[in-house]
C-alpha atoms as a PDB file:
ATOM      1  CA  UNK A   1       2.512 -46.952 -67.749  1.00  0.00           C
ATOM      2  CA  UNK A   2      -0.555 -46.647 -69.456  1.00  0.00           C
ATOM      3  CA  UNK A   3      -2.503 -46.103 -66.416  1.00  0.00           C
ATOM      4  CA  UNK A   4      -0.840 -42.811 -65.948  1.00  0.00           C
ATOM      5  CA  UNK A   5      -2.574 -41.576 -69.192  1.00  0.00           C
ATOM      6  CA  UNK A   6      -6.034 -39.825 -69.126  1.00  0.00           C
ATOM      7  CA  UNK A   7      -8.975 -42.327 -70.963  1.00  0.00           C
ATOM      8  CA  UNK A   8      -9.809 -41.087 -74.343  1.00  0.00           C
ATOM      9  CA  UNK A   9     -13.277 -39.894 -72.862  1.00  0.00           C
ATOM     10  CA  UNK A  10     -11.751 -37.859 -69.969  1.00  0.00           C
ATOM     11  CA  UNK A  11      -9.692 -36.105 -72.952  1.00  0.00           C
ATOM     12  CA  UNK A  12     -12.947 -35.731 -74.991  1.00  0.00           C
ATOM     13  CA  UNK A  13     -14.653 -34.448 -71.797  1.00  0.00           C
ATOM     14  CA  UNK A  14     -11.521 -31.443 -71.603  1.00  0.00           C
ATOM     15  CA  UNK A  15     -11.914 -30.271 -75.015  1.00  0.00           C
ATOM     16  CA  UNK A  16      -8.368 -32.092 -76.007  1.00  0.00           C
ATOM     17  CA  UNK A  17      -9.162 -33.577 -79.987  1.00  0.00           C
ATOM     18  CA  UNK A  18     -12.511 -31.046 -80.756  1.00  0.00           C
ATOM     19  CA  UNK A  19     -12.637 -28.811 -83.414  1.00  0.00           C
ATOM     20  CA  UNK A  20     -11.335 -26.325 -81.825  1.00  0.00           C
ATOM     21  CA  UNK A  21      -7.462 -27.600 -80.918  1.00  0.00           C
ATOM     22  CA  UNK A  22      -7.036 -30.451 -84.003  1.00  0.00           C
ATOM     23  CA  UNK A  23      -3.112 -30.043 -83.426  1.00  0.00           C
ATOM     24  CA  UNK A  24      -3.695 -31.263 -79.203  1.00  0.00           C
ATOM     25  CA  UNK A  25      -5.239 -34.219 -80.568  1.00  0.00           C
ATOM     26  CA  UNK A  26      -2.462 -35.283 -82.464  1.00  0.00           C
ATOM     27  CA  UNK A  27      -0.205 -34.394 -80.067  1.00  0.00           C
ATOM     28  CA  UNK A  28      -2.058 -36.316 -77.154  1.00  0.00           C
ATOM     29  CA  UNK A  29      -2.031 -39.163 -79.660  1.00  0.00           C
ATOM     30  CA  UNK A  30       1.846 -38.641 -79.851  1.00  0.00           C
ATOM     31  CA  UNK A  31       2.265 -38.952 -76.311  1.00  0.00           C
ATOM     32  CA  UNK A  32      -0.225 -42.033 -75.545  1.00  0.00           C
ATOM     33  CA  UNK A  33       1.658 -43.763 -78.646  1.00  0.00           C
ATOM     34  CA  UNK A  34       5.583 -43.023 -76.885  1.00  0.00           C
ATOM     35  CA  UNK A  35       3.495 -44.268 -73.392  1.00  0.00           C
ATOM     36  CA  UNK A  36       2.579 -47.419 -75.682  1.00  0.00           C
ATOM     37  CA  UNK A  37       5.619 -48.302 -77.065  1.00  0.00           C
ATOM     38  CA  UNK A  38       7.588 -47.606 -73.723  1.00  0.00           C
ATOM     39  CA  UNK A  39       5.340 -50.105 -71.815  1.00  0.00           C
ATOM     40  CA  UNK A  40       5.945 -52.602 -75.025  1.00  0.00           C
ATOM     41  CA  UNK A  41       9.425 -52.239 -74.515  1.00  0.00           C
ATOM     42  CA  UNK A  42       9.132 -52.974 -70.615  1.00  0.00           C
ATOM     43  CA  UNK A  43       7.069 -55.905 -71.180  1.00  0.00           C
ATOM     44  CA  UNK A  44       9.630 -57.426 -74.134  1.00  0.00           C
ATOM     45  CA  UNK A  45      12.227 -57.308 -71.694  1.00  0.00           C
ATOM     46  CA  UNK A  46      10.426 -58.896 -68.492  1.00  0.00           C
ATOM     47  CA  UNK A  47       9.482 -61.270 -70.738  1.00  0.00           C
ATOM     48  CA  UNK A  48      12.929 -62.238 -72.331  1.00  0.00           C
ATOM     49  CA  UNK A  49      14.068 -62.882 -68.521  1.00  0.00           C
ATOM     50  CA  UNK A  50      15.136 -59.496 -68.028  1.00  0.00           C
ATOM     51  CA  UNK A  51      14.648 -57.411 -65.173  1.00  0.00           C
ATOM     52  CA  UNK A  52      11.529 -55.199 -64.892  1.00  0.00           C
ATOM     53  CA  UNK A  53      12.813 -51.307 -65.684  1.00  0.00           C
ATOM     54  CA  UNK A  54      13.335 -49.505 -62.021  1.00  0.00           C
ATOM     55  CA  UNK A  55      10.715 -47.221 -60.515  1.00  0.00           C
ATOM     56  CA  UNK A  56      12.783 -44.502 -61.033  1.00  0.00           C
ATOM     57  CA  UNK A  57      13.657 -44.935 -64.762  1.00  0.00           C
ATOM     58  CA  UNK A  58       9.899 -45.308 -65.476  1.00  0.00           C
ATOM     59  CA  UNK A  59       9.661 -42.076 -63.386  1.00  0.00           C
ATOM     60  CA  UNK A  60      12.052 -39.999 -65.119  1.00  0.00           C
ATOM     61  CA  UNK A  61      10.843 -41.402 -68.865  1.00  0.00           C
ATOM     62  CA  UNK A  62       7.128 -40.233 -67.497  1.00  0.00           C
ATOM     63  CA  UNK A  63       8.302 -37.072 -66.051  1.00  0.00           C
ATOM     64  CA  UNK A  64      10.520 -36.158 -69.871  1.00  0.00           C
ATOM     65  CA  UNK A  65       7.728 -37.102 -72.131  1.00  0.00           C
ATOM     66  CA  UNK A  66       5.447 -34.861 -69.980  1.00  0.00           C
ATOM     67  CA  UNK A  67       8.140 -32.288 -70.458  1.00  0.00           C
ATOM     68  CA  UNK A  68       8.426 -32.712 -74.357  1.00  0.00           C
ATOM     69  CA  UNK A  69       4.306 -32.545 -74.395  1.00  0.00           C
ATOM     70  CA  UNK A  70       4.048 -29.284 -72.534  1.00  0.00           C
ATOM     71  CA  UNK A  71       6.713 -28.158 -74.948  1.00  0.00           C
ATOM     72  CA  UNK A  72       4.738 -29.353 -77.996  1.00  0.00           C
ATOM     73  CA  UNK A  73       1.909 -27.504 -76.749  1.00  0.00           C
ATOM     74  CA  UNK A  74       3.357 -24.461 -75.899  1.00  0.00           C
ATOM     75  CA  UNK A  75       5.158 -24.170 -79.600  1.00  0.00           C
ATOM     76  CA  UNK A  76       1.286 -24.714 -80.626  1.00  0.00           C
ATOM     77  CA  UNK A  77      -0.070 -22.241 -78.506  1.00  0.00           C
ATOM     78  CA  UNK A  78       2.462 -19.544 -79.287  1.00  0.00           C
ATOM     79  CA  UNK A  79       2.111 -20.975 -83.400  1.00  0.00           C
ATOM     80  CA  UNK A  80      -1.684 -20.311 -83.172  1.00  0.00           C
ATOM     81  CA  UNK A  81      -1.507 -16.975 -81.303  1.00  0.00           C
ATOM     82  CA  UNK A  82       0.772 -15.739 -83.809  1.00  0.00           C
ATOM     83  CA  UNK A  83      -1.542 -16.943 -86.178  1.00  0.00           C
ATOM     84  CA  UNK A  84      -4.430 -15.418 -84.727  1.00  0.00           C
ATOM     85  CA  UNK A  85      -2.177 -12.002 -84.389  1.00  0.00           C
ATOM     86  CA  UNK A  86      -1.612 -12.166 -88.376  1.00  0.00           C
ATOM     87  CA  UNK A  87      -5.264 -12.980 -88.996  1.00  0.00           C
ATOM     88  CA  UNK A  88      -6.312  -9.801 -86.510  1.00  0.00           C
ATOM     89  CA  UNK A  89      -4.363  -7.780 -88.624  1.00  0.00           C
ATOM     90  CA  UNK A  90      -5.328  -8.640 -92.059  1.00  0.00           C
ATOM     91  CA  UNK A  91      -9.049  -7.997 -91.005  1.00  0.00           C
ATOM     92  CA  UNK A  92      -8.004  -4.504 -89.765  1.00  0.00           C
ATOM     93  CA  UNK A  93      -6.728  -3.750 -93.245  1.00  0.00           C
ATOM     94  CA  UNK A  94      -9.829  -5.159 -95.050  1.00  0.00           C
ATOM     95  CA  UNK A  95     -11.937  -2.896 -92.403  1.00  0.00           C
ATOM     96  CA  UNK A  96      -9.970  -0.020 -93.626  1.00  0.00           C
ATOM     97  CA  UNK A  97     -10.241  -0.371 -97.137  1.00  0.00           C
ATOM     98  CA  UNK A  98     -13.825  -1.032 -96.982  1.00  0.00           C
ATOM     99  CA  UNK A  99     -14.295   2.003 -95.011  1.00  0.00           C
ATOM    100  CA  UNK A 100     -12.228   3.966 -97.505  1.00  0.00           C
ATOM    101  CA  UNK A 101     -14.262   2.174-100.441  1.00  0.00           C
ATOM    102  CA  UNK A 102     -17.414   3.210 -99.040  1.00  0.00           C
ATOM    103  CA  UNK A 103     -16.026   6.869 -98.503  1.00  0.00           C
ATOM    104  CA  UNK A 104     -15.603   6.691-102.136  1.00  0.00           C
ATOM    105  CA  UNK A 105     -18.939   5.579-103.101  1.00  0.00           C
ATOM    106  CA  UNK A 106     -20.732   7.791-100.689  1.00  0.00           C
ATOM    107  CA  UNK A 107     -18.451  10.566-102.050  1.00  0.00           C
ATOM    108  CA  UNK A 108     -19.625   9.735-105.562  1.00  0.00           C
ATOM    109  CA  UNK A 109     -23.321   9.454-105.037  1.00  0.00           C
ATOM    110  CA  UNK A 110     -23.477  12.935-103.184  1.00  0.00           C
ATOM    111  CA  UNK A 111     -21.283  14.454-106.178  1.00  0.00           C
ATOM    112  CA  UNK A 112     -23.746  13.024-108.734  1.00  0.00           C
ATOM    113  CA  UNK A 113     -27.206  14.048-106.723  1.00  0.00           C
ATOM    114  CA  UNK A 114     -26.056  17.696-106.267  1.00  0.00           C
ATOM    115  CA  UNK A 115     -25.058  18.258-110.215  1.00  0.00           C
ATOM    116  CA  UNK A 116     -28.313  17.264-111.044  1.00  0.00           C
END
């Protein structure tokens, strides 16, 4: 099981954990600990004389926890794009209100040159 999960480095290499993403590289530590304590699990049970898990069940646990990640992500993505949205907007209002500020000041100077 935990041969199915990228190194650390290769994750590194992809830009998953830099400064950029913080929330992936929780996430992708998430995932690599459910990997983790699903291949603990198998190897309790082979080693209390059970059976070793099917192919298939280790299949289908791979194939939901890759489903749950590109969920988490996606609720990231779409958490950080509407943050990005809200961010875009409050600049645009700053903008404006500088613009009207300096209006005002401009206003003001040209008022106090010509009554002079």
């Amino acid at each position: 099981m935990q041969g199915l999960l990228p190194s650390p480095a290769i994750l590194a290499k992809n830009g998953v954990g830099d400064a950029r993403s913080p929330d992936a590289a929780t996430a992708a530590n998430a995932a690599a600990a459910a990997a983790t304590a699903t291949a603990a699990a198998a190897a309790a049970a082979m080693a209390a004389g059970g059976t070793p898990p099917q192919q298939a069940n280790s299949k289908a646990a791979t194939v939901e926890s890759a489903i749950d990640y590109i969920k988490l992500l996606q609720r990231e993505a779409r958490e950080k794009n509407q943050e990005l949205e809200d961010r875009d907007k409050e600049l645009a209002l700053l903008r404006r209100r500088l613009d009207e500020a300096e209006k005002q000041l401009s206003g003001r100077s040209n008022g106090s040159d010509s009554g002079s």
